[in-house]
Protein backbone atom coordinates (compact mmCIF):
# COMPACT_ATOMS: atom_id res chain seq x y z
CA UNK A 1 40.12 29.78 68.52
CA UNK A 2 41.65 30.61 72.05
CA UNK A 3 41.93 34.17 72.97
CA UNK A 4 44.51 35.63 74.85
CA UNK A 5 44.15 38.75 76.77
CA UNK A 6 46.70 41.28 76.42
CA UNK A 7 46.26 43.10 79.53
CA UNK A 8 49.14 44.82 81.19
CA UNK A 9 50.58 48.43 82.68
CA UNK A 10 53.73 49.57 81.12
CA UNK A 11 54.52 51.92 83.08
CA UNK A 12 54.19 52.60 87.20
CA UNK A 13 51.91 54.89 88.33
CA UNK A 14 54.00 54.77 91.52
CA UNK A 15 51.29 54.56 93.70
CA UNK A 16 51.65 56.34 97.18
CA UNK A 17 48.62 55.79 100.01
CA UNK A 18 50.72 57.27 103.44
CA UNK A 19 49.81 59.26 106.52
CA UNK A 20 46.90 60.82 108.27
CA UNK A 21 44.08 60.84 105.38
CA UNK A 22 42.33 58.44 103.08
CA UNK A 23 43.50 59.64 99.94
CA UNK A 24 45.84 58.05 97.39
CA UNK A 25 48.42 59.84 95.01
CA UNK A 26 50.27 58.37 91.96
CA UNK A 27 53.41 60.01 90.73
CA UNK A 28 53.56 58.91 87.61
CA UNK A 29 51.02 58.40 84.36
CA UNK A 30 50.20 55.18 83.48
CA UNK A 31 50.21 53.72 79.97
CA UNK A 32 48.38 50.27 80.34
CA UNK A 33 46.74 47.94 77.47
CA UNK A 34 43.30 46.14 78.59
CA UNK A 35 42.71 43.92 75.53
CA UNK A 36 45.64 44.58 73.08
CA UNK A 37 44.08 48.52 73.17
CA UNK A 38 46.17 51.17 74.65
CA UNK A 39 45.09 53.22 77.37
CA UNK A 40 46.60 56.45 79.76
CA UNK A 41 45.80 57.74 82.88
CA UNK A 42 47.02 61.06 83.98
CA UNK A 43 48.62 61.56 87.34
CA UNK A 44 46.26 61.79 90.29
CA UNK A 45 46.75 64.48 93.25
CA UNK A 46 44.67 63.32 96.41
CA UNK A 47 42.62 61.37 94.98
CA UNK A 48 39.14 59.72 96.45
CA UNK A 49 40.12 56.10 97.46
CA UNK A 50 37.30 53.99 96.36
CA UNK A 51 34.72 53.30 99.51
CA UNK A 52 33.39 49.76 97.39
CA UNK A 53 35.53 47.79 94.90
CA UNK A 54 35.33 47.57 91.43
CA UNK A 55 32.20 45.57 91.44
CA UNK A 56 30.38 47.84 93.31
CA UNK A 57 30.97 45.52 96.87
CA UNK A 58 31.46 46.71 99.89
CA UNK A 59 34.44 45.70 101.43
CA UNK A 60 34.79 43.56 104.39
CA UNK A 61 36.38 45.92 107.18
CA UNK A 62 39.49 44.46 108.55
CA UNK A 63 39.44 43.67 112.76
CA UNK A 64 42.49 43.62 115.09
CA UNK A 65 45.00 40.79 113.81
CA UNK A 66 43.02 40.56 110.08
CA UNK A 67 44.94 41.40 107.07
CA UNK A 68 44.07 41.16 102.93
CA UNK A 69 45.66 41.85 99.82
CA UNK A 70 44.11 45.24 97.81
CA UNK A 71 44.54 45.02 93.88
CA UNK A 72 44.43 48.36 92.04
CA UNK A 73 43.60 48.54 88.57
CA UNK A 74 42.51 50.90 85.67
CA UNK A 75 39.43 50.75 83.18
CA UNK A 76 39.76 52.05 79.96
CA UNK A 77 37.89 55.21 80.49
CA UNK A 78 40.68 55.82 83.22
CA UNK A 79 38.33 54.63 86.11
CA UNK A 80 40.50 53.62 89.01
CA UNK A 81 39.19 50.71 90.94
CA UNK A 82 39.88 48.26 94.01
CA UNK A 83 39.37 45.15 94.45
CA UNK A 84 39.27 42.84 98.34
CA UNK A 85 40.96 39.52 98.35
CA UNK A 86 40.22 37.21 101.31
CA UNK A 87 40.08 38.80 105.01
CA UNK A 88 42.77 35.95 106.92
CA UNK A 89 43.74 36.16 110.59
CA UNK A 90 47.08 37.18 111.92
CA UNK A 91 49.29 35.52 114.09
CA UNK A 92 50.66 36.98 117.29
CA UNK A 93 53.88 38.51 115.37
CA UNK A 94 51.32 39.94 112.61
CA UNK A 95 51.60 37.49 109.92
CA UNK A 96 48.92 35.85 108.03
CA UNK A 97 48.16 32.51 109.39
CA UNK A 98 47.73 31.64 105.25
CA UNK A 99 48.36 33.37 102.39
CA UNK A 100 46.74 36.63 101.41
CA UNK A 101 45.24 35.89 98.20
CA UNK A 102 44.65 38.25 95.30
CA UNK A 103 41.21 38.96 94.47
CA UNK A 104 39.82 38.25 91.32
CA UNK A 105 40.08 41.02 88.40
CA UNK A 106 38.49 40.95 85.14
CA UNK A 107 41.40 40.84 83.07
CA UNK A 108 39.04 42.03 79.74
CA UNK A 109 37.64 45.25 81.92
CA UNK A 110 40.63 46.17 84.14
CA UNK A 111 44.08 46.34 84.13
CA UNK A 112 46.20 45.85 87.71
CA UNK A 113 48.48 48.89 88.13
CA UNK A 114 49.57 47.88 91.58
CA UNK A 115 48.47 45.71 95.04
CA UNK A 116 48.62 46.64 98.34
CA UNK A 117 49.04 44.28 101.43
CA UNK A 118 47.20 45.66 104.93
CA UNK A 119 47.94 44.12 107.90
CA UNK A 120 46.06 45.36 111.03
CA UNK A 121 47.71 43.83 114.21
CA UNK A 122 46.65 43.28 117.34
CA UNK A 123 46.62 47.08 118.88
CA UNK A 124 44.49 47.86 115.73
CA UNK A 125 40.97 49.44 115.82
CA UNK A 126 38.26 48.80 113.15
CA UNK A 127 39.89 49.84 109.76
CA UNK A 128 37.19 50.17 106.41
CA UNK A 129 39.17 50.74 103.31
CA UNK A 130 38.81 54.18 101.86
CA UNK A 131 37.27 55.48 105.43
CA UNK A 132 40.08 55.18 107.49
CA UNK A 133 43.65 57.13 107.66
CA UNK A 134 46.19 54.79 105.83
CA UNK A 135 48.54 55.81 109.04
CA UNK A 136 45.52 54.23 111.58
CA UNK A 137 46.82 52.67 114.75
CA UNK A 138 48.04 49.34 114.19
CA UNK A 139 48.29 49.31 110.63
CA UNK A 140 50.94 48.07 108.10
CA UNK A 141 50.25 49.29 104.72
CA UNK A 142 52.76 47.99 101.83
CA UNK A 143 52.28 48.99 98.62
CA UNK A 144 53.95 46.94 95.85
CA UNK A 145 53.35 48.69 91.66
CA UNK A 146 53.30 45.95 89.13
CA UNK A 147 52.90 45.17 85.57
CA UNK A 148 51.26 42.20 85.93
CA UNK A 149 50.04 40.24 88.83
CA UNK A 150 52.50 38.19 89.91
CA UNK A 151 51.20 34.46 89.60
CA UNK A 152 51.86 33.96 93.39
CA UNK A 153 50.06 35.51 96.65
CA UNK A 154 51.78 38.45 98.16
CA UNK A 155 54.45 37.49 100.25
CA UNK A 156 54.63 41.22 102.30
C-alpha cells in the first residue's frame, strides 16, 4: 500500500530575518504535522540562524549577481532547519537568469514553515547564510511563510 505523507504547518510562524544582524525572529507559534503527528514550536526571539542546512552541508556562499531559494522547516523535536536550493546567476536588473529552485526536504523528517528568496546583485559583497547581516550591501531578502511548498519555484 502507498503512503501518503501528511506533512504540513497550520499555522505561520511569521517569520521575520531584517536588518543589521544574522538572527531570525518568528512572531507567531507554529502548530505543524510531520507524518499525520502533531507538533508545536514556541515563538523564537533572536534566534541563531543555522550556519549549515538541515543535512549538516555547508552552504554555498552567494557572489555578486547569485541568488537561491532558502526553505525553512521544523523537526519534530522543534529543531529549526535550512535548507540551499541551487546557487543561479543574475541578470543585469537582478533577476535569475532561471528559476530558483526549492531544495529538497524530507517531507517524513521536516516540515516547511516558510522559504526565503536572496538575491545578491551586482554591488553585493560575499554573503554566507547565517554569517552575514540579512541588511548586507546588495542584498534582497524576501521572505514568503507557507503551509506547504508551493508546487512551483519561487517567483520573488
Amino acid at each position: 500500500m502507498l503512503k501518503e505523507i501528511d506533512t504540513r504547518c497550520s499555522t505561520s510562524g511569521l517569520l521575520t530575518a531584517t536588518g543589521a544582524e544574522t538572527v531570525y525572529d518568528t512572531t507567531v507559534a507554529v502548530a505543524f504535522t510531520i507524518n499525520g503527528k502533531q507538533y508545536s514550536k514556541a515563538t523564537v526571539a533572536d534566534g541563531a540562524t543555522p550556519t549549515t542546512d538541515g543535512d549538516a552541508a555547508a552552504f554555498e556562499t552567494l557572489a555578486a549577481s547569485e541568488g537561491c531559494c532558502m526553505v525553512w522547516a521544523l523537526k519534530a523535536d522543534g529543531t529549526v532547519g535550512v535548507f540551499q536550493g541551487d546557487v543561479v546567476a543574475l541578470d543585469s536588473a537582478n533577476e535569475p537568469v532561471s528559476a530558483l529552485m526549492f531544495p529538497d526536504v524530507d517531507l517524513e523528517t521536516w516540515a516547511p514553515f516558510a522559504y526565503q528568496t536572496l538575491k545578491n546583485g551586482s554591488t553585493g559583497s560575499t554573503f554566507t547564510f547565517g554569517t552575514s547581516n540579512w541588511n548586507a550591501t546588495g542584498m534582497t531578502v524576501v521572505i514568503t511563510n507557507v503551509g506547504t511548498l508551493p508546487p512551483r519555484p519561487p517567483t520573488t
